[in-house]
Protein backbone atom coordinates (compact mmCIF):
# COMPACT_ATOMS: atom_id res chain seq x y z
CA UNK A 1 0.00 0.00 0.00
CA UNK A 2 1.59 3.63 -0.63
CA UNK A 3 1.16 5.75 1.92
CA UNK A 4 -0.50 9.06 1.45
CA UNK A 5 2.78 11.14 1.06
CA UNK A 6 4.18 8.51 -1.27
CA UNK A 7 2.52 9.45 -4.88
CA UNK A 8 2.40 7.04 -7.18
CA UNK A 9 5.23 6.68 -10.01
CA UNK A 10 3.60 7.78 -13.23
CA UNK A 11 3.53 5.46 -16.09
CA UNK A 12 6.15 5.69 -18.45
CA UNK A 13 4.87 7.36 -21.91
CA UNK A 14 5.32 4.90 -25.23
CA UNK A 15 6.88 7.72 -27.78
CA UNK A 16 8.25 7.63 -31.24
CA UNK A 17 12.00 7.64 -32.00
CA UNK A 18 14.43 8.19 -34.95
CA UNK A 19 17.71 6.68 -34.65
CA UNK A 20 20.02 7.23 -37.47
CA UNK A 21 23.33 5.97 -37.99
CA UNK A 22 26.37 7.27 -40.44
CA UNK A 23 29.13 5.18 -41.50
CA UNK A 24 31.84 4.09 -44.29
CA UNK A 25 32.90 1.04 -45.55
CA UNK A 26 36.51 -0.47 -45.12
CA UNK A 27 38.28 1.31 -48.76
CA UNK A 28 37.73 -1.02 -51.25
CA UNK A 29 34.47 -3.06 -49.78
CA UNK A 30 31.73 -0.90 -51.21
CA UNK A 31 30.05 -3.94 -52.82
CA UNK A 32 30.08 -6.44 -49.33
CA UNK A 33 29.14 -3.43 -47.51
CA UNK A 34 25.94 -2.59 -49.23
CA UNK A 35 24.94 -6.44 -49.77
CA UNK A 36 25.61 -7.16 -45.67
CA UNK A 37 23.04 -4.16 -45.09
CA UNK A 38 20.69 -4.21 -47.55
CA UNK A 39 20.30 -8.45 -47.58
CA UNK A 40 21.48 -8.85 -43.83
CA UNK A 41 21.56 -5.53 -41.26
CA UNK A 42 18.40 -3.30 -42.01
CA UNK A 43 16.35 -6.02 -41.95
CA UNK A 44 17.99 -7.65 -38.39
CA UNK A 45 17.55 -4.28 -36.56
CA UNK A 46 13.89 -3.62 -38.49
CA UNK A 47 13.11 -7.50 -36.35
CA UNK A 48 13.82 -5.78 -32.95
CA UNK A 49 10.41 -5.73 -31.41
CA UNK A 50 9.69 -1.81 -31.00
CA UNK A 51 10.58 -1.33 -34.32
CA UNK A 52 8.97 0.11 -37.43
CA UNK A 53 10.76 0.68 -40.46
CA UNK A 54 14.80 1.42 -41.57
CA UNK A 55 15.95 3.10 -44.53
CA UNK A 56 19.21 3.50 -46.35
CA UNK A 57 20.62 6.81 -47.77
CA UNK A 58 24.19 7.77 -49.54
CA UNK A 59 25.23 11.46 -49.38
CA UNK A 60 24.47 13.09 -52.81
CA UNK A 61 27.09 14.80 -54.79
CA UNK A 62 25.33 17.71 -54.91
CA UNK A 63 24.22 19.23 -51.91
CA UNK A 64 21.27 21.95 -50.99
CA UNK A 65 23.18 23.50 -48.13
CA UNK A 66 26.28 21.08 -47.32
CA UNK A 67 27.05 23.06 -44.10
CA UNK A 68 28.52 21.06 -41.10
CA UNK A 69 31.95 18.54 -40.54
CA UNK A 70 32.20 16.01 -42.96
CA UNK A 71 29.82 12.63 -42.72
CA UNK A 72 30.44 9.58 -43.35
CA UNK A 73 29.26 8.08 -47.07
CA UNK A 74 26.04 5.96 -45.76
CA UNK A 75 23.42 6.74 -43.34
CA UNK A 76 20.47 4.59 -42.30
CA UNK A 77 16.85 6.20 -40.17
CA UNK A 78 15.26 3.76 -38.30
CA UNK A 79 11.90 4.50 -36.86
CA UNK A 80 11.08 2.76 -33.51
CA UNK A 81 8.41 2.90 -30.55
CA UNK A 82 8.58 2.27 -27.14
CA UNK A 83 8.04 3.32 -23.59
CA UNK A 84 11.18 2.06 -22.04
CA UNK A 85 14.57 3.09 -24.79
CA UNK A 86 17.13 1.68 -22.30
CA UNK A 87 15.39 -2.05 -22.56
CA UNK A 88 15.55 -1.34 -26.64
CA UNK A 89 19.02 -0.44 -26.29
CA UNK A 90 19.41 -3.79 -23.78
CA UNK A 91 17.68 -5.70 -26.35
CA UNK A 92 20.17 -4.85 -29.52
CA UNK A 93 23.19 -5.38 -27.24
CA UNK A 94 21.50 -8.97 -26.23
CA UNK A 95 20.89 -9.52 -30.06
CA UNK A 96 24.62 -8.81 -31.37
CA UNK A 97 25.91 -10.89 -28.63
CA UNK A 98 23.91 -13.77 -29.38
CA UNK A 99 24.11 -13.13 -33.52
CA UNK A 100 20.93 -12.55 -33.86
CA UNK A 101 22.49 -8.92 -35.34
CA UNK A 102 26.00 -9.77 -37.47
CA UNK A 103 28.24 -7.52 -38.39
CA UNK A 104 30.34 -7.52 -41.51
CA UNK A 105 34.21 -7.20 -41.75
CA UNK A 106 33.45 -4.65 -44.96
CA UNK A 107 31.92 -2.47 -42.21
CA UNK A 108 35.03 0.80 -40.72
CA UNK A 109 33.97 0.65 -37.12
CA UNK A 110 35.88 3.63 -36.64
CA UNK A 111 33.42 5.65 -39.09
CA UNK A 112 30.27 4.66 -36.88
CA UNK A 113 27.93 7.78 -35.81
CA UNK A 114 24.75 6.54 -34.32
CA UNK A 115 22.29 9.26 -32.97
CA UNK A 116 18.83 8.85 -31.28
CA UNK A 117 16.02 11.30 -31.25
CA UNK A 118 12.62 11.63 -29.78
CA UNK A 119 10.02 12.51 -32.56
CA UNK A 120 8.12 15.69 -31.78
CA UNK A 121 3.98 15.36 -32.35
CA UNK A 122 3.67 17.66 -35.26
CA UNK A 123 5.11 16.64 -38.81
CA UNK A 124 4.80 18.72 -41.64
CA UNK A 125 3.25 17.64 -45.11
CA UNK A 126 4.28 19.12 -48.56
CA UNK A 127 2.26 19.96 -51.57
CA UNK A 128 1.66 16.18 -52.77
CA UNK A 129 -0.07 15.37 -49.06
CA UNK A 130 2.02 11.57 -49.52
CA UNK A 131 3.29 10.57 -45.93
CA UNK A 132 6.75 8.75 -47.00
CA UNK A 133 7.58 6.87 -43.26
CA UNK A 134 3.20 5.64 -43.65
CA UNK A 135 3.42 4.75 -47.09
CA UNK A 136 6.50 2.63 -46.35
CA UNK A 137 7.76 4.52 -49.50
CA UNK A 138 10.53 6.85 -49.74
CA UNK A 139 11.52 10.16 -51.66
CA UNK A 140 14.57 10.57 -53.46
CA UNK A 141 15.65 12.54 -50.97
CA UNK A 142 16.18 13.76 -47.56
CA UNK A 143 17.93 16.39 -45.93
CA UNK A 144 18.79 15.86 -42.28
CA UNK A 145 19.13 19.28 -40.37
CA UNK A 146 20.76 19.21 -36.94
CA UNK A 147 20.38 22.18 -34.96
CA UNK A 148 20.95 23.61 -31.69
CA UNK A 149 19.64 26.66 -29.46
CA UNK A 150 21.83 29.16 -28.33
CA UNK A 151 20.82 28.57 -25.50
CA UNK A 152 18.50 26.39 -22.96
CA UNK A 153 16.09 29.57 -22.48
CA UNK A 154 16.10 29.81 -26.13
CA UNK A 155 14.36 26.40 -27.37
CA UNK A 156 10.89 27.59 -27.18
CA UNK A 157 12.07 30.38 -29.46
CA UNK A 158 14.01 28.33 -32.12
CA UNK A 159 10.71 25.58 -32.29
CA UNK A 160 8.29 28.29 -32.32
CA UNK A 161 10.38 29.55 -35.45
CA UNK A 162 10.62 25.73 -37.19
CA UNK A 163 6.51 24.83 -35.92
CA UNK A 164 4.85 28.03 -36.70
CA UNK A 165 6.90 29.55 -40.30
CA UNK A 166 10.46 27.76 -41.42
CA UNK A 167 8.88 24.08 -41.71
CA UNK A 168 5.20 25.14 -43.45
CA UNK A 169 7.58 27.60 -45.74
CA UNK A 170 9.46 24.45 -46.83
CA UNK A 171 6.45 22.23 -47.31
CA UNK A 172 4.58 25.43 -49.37
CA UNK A 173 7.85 24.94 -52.01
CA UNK A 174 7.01 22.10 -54.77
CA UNK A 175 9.02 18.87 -54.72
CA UNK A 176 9.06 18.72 -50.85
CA UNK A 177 6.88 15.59 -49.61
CA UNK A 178 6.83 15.76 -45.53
CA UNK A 179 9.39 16.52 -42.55
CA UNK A 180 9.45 15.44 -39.07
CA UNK A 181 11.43 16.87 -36.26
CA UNK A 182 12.62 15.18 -32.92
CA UNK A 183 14.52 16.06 -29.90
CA UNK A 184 18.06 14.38 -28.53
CA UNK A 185 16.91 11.65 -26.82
CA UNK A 186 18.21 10.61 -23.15
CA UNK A 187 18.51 7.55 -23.98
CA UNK A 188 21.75 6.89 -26.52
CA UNK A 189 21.89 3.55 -28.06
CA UNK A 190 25.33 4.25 -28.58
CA UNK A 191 28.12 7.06 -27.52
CA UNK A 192 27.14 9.92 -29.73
CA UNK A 193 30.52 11.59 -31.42
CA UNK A 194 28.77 15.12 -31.53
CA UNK A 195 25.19 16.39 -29.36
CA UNK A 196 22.45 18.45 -31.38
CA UNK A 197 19.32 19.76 -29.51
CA UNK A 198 16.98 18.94 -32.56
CA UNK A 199 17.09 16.71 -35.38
CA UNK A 200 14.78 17.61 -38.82
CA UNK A 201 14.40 15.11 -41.59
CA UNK A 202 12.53 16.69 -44.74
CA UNK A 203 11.75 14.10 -47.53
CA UNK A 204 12.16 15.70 -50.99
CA UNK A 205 11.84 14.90 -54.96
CA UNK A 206 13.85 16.38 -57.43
CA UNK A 207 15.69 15.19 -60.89
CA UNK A 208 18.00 18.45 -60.33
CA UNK A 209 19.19 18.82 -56.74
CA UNK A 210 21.23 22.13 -57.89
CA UNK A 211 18.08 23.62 -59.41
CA UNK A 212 16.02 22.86 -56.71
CA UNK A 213 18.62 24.60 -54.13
CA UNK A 214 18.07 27.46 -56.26
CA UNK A 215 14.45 27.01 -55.74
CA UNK A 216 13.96 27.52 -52.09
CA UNK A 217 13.25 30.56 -50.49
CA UNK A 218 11.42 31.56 -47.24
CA UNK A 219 10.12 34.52 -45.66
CA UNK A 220 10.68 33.98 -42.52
CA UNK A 221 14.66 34.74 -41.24
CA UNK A 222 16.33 32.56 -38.44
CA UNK A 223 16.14 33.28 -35.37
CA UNK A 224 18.24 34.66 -32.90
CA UNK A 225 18.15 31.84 -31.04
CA UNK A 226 19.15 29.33 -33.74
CA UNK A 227 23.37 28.75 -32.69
CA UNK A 228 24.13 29.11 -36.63
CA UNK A 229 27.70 27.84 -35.75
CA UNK A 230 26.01 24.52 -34.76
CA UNK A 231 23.53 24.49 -37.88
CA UNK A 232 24.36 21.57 -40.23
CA UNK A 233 22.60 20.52 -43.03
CA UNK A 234 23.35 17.25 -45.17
CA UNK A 235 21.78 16.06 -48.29
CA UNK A 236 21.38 12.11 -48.54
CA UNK A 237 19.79 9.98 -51.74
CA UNK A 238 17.75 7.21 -50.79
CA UNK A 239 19.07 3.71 -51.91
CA UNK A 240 16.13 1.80 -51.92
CA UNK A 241 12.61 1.07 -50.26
CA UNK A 242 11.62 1.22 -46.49
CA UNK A 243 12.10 -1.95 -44.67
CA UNK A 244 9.17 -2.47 -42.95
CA UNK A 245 9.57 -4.39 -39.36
CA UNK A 246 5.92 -6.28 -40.15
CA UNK A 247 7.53 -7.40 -43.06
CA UNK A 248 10.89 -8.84 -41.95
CA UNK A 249 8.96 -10.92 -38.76
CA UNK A 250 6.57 -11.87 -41.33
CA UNK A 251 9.22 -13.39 -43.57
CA UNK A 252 11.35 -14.68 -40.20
CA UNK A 253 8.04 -16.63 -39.01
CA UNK A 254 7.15 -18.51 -42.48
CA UNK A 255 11.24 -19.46 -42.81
């Protein structure tokens, strides 16, 4: 029984995550690299119960913005739900102890950048109304913007700026499909390189990444409380369809 001055832990709340992870193959091991994701990887972390989707991506040679320190060639979103991100994080270490997740020799450990952010309630849709991550269908493109806040006391400035102009100014612009944004997470599933208060991923279309650059203009200016010298922006191609966790278990079970 709890006593009257003992309250009650709250439940924890289930909420959406995006955990995206940069790397490089070993020089030379392009080929093994992308057949030990695409045939083995995406699809062992998409099995992780919690999980929704993954999604490969290769930086594009041409860029929209291509501010920020250098990335590694590859990057993969996975899109995961859960009340509890510690026992998610328990359960991958359990899973590439056991085998369950491999890893291949073609893969530079040293390259590794893995990130995890809590998706914020509102997303954003463009023009074409298509939700990408629902569809299980992805654009051509994405570009992932990390920002910061100058400071703590500034955050409610910098997302009033991205909610309430910069984000409906991108989706007003042809060729952009949707964008969500998320928060850094508490929970790490592995030791981050580099921190960023806010993580955006806009899905785009274009045959002509240079002429859509040219394209895009807002009328709303950044903020003061956007830390511009913390303000990176990466352009990444998609490589191939969303995995799609039902999927994978689906396929797992009948084998």
């Amino acid at each position: 029984m709890t006593s009257n001055s003992e309250a009650p832990a709250a439940p924890a709340r289930t909420q959406d995550y995006l955990y995206m992870v940069f790397d490089n193959p070993v020089e030379g091991q392009d080929a093994e690299f992308n057949r030990w994701y695409d045939e083995e990887h995406v699809k062992d972390m998409a099995a992780v119960p919690g999980f929704f989707s993954g999604r490969r991506y290769v930086l594009a040679e041409d860029q929209i913005a291509g501010v920020g320190p250098a990335k590694p060639k590859y990057m993969v979103i996975y899109h995961f739900r859960t009340d509890a991100p510690a026992d998610i994080k328990a359960e991958i270490a359990r899973r590439e102890a056991s085998g369950e997740i491999k890893f291949s020799p073609a893969l530079d450990t040293s390259s590794v950048e893995g990130y995890n952010f809590n998706m914020l309630a509102k997303s954003f849709n463009g023009t074409s109304g298509m939700s990408a991550m629902e569809a299980g269908e992805a654009p051509d493109y994405c570009e992932v913007m990390l920002d910061s806040a100058v400071s703590e006391d500034e955050s409610l400035a910098l997302n009033a700026w991205y909610d309430d102009h910069h984000m409906d100014e991108l989706m007003a612009i042809p060729g952009f499909i949707n964008a969500y944004r998320a928060v850094w997470a508490d929970v790490q599933l592995e030791p981050a390189k580099h921190t960023s208060d806010y993580f955006a991923f806009v899905a785009l279309r274009t045959a002509d990444v240079p002429g859509f650059a040219a394209s895009i203009k807002t009328d709303t200016p950044e903020p003061a409380a956007l830390d511009k010298a913390k303000a990176y922006r990466y352009t990444y191609r998609a490589l191939a369809p969303y995995v799609l966790s039902g999927v994978v278990r689906k396929e797992r079970e009948i084998a």
